[in-house]
C-alpha atoms as a PDB file:
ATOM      1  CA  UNK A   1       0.000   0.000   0.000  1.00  0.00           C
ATOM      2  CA  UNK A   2       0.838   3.666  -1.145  1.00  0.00           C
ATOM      3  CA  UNK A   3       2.481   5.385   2.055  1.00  0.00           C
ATOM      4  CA  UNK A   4       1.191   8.744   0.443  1.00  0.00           C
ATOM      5  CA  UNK A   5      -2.318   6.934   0.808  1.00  0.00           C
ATOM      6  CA  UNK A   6      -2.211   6.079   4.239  1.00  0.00           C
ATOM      7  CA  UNK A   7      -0.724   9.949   4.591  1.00  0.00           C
ATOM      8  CA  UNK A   8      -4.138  10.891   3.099  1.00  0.00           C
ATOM      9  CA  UNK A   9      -6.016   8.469   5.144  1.00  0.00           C
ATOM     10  CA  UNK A  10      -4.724   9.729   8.663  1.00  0.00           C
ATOM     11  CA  UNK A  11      -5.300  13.136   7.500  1.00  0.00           C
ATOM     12  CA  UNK A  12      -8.668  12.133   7.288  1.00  0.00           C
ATOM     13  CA  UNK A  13      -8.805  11.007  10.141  1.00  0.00           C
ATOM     14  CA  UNK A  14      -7.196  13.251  11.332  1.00  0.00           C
ATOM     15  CA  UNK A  15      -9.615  15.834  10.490  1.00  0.00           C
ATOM     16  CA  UNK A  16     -12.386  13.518  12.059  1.00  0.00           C
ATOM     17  CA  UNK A  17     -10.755  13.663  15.030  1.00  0.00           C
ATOM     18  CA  UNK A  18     -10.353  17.279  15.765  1.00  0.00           C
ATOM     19  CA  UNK A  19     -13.724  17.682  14.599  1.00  0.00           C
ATOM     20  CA  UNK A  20     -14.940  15.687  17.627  1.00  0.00           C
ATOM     21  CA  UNK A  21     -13.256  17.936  19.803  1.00  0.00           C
ATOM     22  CA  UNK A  22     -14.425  21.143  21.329  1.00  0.00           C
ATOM     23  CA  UNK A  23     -16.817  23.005  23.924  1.00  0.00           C
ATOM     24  CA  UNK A  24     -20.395  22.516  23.419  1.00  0.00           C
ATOM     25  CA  UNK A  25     -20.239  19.232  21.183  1.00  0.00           C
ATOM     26  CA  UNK A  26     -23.446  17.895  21.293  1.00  0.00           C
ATOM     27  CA  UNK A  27     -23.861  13.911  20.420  1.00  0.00           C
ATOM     28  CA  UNK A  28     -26.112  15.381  17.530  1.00  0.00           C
ATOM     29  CA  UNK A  29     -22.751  17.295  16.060  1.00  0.00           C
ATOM     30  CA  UNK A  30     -20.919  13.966  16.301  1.00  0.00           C
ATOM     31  CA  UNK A  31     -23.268  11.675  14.746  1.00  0.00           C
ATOM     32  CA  UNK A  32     -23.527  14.888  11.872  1.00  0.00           C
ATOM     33  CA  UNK A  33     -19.787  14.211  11.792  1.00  0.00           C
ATOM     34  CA  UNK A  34     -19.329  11.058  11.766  1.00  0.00           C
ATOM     35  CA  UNK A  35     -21.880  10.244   9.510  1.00  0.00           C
ATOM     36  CA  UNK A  36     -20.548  12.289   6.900  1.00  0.00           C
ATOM     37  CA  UNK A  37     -16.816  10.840   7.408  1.00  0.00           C
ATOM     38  CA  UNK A  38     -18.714   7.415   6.190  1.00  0.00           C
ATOM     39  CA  UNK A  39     -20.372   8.784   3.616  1.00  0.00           C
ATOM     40  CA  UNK A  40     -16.954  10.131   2.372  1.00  0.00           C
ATOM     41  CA  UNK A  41     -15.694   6.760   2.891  1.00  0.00           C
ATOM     42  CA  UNK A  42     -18.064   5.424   0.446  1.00  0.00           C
ATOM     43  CA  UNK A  43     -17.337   8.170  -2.119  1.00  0.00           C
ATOM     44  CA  UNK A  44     -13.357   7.599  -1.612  1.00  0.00           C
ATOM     45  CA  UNK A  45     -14.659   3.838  -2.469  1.00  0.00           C
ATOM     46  CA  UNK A  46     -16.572   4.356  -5.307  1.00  0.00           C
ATOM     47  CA  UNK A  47     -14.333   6.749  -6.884  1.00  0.00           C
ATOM     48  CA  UNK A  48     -11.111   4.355  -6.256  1.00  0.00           C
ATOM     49  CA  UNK A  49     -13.164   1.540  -7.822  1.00  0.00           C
ATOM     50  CA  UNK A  50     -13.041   3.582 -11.150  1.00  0.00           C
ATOM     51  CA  UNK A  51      -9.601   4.287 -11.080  1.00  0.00           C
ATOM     52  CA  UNK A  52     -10.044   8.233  -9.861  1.00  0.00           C
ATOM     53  CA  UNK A  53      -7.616   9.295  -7.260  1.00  0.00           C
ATOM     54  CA  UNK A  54      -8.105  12.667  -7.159  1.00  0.00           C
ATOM     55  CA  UNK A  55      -9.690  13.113  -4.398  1.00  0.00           C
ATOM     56  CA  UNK A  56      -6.482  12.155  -2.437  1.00  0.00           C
ATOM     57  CA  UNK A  57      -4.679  15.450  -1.318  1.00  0.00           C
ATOM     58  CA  UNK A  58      -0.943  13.590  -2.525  1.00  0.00           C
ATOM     59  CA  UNK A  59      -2.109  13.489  -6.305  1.00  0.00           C
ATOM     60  CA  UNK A  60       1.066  13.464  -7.786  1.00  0.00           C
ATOM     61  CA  UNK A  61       1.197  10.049  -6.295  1.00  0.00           C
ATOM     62  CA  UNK A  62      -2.103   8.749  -7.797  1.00  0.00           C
ATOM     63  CA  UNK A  63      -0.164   6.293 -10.314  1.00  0.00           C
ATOM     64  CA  UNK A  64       1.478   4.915  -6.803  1.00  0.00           C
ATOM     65  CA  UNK A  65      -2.219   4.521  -4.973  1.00  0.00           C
ATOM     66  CA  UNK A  66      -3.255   3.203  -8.473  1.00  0.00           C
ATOM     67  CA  UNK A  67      -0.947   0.348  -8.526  1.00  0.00           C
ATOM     68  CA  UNK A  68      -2.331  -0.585  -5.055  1.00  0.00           C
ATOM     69  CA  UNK A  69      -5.685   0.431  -6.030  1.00  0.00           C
ATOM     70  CA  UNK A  70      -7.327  -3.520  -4.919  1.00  0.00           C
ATOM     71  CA  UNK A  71      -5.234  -3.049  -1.893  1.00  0.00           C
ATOM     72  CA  UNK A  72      -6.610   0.694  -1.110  1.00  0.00           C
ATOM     73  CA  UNK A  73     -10.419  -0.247  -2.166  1.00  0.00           C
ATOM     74  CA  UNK A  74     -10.133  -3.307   0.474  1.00  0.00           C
ATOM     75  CA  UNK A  75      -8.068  -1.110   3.313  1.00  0.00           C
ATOM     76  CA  UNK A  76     -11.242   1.702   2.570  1.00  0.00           C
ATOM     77  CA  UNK A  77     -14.111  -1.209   2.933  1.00  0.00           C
ATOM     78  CA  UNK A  78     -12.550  -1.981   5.694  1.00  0.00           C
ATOM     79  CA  UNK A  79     -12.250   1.106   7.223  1.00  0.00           C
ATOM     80  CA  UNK A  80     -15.743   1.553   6.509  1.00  0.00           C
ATOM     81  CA  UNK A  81     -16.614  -1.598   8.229  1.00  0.00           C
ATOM     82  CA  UNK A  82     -14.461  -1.040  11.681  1.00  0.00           C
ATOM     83  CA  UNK A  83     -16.560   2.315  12.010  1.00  0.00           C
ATOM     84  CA  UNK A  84     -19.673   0.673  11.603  1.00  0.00           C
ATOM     85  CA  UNK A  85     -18.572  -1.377  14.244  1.00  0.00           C
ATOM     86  CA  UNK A  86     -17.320   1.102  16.375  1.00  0.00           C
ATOM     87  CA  UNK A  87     -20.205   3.228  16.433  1.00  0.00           C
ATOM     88  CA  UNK A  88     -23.662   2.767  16.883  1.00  0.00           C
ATOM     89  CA  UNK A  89     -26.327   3.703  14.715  1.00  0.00           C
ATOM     90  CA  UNK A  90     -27.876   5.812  15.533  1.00  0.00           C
ATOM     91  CA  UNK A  91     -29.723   8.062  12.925  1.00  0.00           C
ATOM     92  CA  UNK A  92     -30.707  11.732  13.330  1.00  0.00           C
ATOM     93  CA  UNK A  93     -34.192  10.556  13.925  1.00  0.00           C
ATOM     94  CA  UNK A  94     -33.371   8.538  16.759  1.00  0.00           C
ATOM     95  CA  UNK A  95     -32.238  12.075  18.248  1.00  0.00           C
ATOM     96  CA  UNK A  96     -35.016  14.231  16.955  1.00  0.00           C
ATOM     97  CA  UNK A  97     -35.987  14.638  20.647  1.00  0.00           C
ATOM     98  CA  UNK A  98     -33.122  16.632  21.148  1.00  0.00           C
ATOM     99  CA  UNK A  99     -32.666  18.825  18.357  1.00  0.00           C
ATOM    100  CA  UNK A 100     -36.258  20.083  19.308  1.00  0.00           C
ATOM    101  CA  UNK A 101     -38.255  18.899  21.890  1.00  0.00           C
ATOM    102  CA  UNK A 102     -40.625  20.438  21.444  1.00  0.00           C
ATOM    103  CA  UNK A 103     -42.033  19.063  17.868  1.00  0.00           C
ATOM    104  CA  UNK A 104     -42.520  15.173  19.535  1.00  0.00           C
ATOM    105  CA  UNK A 105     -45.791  14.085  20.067  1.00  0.00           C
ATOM    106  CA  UNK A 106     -47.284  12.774  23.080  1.00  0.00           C
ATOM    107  CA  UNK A 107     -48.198   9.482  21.114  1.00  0.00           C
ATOM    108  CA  UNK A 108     -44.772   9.074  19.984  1.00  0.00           C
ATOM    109  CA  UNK A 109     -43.254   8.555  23.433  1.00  0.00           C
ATOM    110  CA  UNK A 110     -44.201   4.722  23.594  1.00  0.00           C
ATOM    111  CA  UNK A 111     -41.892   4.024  21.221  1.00  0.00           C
ATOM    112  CA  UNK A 112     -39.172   6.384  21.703  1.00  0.00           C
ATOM    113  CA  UNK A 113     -38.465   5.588  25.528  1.00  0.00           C
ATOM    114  CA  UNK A 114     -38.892   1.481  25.167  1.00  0.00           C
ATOM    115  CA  UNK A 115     -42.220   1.888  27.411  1.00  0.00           C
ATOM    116  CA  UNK A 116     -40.283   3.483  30.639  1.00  0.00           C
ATOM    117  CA  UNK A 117     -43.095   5.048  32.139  1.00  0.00           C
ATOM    118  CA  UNK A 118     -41.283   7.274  34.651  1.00  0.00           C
ATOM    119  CA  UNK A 119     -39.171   8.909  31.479  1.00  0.00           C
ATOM    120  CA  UNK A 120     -41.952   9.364  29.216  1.00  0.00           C
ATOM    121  CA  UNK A 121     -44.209  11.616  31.794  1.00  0.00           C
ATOM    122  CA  UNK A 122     -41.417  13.432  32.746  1.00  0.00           C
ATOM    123  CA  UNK A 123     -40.783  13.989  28.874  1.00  0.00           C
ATOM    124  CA  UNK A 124     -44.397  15.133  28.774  1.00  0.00           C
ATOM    125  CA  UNK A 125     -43.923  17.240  31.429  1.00  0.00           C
ATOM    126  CA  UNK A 126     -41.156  18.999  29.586  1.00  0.00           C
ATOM    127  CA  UNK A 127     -42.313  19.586  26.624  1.00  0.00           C
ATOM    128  CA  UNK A 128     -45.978  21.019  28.028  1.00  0.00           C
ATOM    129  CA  UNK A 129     -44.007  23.670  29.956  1.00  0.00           C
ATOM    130  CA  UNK A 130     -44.502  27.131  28.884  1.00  0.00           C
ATOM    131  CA  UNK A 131     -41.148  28.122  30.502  1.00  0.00           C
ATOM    132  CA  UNK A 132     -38.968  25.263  28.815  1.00  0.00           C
ATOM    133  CA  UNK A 133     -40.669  26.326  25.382  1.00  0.00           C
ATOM    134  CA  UNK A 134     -39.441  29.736  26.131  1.00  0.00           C
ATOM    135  CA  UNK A 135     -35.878  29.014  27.021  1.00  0.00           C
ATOM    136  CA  UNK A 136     -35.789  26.636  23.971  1.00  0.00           C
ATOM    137  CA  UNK A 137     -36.016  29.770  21.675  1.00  0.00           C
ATOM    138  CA  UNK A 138     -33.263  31.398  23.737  1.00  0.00           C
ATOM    139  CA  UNK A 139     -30.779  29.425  24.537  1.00  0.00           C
ATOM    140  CA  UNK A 140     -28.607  27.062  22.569  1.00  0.00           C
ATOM    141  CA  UNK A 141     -28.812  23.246  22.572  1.00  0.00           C
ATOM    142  CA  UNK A 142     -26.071  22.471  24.548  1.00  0.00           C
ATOM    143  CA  UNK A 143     -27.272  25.355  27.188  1.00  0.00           C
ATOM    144  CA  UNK A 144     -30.865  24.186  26.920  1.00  0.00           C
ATOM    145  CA  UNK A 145     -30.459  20.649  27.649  1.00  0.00           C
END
């Protein structure tokens, strides 16, 4: 394998990584994040498969990555796989609770806390307060919650 590809790789990563980082990171900025460093994954895939390398930062050494390119296609489906792994999925939807509260309805709850009683009322008594509607349109998420 290409050591300017792996150079691009852990950039990559790289970037993933410091993109994690920071004050008021929400788990709704990392799945955002993380979901589009798959996504890339899949592009870098696809576009590997058909012999483009240009989305590689070290193109001058594309005819290097190229003669590895079965080698770099397998290291990227893998790479794609180990996240998968790592991380759970867990869609945007999953977390619309927390983007906005507010826009869940009562009926919904049932399904969204896994029939916990206890969390669901208090849920409902969350999003029926005036006050917590109020401070939702002030403050930011990480502030609000």
């Amino acid at each position: 394998m290409s050591f300017f590809y792996l150079v691009d790789i852990f950039g990559g990563l790289n970037e993933l990584n410091l993109a994690l980082q920071g004050y008021d990171k929400t788990i709704i900025n990392f799945i955002d994040v993380l979901s589009a460093f798959q996504a890339k994954l899949q592009l870098w895939e696809r576009k590997m498969t058909k012999g483009k390398t240009g989305m590689f930062p070290a193109r001058t050494c594309g005819s290097m990555i190229m003669s590895n390119r079965r080698l770099s296609i397998n290291n990227l489906q893998s790479l794609r796989s180990d996240f998968a792994g790592y991380f759970p999925n867990i869609t945007r939807d999953d977390l619309a609770f927390v983007r906005n509260p507010n826009l869940i309805a009562d009926a919904d709850l049932a399904s969204m806390f896994n029939g916990d009683d206890n969390t669901q009322e208090e849920f409902i008594a969350l999003t029926n307060d005036s006050t917590t509607k109020d401070v939702f349109k002030e403050k930011n998420l990480s502030t609000y919650w």
